[in-house]
Protein backbone atom coordinates (compact mmCIF):
# COMPACT_ATOMS: atom_id res chain seq x y z
CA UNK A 1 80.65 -3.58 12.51
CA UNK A 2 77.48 -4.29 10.34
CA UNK A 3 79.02 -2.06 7.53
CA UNK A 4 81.85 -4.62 7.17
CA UNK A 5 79.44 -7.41 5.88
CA UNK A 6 78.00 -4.79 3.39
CA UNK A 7 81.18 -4.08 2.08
CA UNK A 8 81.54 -7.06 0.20
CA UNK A 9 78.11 -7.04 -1.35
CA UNK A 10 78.69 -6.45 -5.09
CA UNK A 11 76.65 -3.21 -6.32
CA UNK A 12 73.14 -4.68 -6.93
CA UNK A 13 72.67 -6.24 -3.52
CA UNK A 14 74.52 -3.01 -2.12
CA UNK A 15 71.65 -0.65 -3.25
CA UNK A 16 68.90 -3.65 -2.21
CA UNK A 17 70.20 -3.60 1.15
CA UNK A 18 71.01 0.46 1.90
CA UNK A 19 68.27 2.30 -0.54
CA UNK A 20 71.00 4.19 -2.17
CA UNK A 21 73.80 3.50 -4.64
CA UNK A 22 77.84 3.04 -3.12
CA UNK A 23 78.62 6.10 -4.69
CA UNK A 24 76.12 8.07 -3.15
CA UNK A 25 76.95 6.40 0.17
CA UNK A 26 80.62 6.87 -0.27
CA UNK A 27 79.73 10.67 -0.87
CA UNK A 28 77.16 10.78 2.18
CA UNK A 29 80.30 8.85 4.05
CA UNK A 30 82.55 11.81 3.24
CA UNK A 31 80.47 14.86 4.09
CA UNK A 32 79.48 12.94 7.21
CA UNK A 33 83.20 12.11 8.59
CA UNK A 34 84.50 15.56 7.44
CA UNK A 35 81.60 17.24 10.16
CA UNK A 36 82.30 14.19 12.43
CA UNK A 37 86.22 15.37 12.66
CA UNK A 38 84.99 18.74 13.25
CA UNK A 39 82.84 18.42 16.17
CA UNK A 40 85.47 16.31 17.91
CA UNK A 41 88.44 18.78 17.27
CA UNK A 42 88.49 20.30 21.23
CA UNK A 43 88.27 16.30 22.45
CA UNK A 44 84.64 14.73 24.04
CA UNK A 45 83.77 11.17 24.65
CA UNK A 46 84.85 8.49 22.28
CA UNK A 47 81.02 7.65 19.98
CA UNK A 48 80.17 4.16 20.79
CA UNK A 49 79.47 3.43 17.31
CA UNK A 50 81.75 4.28 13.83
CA UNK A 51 80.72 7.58 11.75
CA UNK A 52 79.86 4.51 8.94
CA UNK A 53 77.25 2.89 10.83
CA UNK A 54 75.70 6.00 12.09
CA UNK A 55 74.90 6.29 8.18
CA UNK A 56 73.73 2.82 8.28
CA UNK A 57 71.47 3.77 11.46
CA UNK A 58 69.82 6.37 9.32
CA UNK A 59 69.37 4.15 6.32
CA UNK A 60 67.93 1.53 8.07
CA UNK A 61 65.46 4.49 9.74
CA UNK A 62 64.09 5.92 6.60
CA UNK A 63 64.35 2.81 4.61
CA UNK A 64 62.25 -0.02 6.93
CA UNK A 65 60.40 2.54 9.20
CA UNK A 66 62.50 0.81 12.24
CA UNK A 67 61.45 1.83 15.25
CA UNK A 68 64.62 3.37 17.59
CA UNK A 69 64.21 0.91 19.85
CA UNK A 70 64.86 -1.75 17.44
CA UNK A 71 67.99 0.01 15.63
CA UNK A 72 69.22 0.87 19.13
CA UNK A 73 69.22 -3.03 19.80
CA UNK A 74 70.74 -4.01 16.81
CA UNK A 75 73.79 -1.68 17.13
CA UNK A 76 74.13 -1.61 21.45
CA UNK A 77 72.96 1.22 22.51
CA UNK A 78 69.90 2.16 24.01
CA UNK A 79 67.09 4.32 22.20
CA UNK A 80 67.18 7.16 23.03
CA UNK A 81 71.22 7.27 21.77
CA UNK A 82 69.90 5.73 18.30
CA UNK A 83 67.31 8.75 18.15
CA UNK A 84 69.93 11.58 18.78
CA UNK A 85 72.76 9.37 16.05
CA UNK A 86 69.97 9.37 13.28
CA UNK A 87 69.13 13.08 14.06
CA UNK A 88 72.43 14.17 13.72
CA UNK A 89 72.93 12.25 10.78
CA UNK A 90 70.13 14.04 8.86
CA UNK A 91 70.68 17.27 10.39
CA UNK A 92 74.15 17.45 8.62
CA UNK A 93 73.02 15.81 5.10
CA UNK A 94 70.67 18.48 5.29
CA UNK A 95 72.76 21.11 6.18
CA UNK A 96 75.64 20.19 3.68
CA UNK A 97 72.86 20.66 0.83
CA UNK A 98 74.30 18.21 -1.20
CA UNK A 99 71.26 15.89 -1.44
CA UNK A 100 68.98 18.72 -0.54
CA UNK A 101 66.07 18.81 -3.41
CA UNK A 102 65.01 21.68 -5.86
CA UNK A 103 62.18 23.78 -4.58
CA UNK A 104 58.71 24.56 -5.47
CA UNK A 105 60.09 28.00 -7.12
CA UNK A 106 62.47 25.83 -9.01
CA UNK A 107 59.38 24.06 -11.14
CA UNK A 108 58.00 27.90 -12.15
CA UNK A 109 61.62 28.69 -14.17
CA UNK A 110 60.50 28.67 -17.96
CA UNK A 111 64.47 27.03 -18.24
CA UNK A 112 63.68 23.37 -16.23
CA UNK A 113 62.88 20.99 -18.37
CA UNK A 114 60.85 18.47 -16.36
CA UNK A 115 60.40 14.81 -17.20
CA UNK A 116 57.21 13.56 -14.71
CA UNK A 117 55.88 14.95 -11.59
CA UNK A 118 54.23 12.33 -9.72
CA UNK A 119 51.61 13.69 -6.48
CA UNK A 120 50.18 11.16 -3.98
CA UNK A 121 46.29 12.85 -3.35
CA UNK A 122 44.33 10.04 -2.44
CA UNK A 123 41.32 11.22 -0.13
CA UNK A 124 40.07 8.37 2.26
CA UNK A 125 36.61 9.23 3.78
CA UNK A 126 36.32 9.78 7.66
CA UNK A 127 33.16 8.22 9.66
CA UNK A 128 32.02 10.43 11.87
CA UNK A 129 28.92 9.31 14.25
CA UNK A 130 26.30 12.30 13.57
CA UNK A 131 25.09 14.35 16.74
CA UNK A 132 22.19 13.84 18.32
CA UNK A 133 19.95 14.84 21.57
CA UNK A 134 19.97 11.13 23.18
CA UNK A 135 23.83 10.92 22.96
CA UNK A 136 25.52 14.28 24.44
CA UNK A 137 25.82 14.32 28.27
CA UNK A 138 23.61 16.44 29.77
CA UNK A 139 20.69 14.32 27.80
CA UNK A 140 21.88 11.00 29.49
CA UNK A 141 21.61 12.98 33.26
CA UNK A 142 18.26 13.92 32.36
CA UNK A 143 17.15 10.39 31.48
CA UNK A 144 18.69 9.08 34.88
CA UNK A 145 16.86 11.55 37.11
């Protein structure tokens, strides 16, 4: 369905469009259709939607912060279908461990040679109104009586 129109997009607009290069997607593609086989091997209910846009449903979630309801629209089904597609999705990129990333124990090896870490610690201040006597509860009662 939408992933036919994507097809055709040569490499550049490809990776603009997905957030991830067609080799990677061909390889996500794979891993996902081999599991997809699998857990329709003793029959179930036709999925409403092709194993390819399922990836595309995913993409689209972590790429543009979609809501579900939105994705659901855009591919027929309703939302809370879309949620359970894009969880499964994940769930079994994850559990392949193909695109799974090093851990922090990885970083301590005196063997990794490591090109730039880059860490996101930006503190915004909170406002929080101070306490005081004429604003807790039991002070307003007493001022009414």
């Amino acid at each position: 369905m939408k992933y036919e129109r994507l097809s055709c997009l040569d490499d550049e607009r490809f990776l603009r469009q997905t957030g991830v290069k067609r080799v990677t997607f061909d390889t996500m593609l794979a891993i996902l259709q081999k599991a997809h086989t699998q857990k329709k091997l003793n029959g179930g209910r036709p999925n409403g939607v092709e194993v390819v846009d399922m990836l595309l449903m995913t993409l689209e979630y972590l790429r543009e912060y979609r809501t579900y309801f939105h994705i659901g629209n855009s591919y027929g089904m309703c939302e809370s279908s879309a949620y359970r597609t894009i969880k499964w999705v994940e769930d079994i990129l994850i559990k392949d461990g193909t695109f799974s990333l090093p851990g922090k124990k990885a970083l301590l090896k005196p063997d990794t040679a490591i090109d730039v870490i880059l860490m996101d610690a930006t503190e915004s201040p909170i406002q929080r109104p101070k306490k005081n006597r004429k604003d807790t509860i039991q002070a307003r009662k007493k001022d009414i009586h």
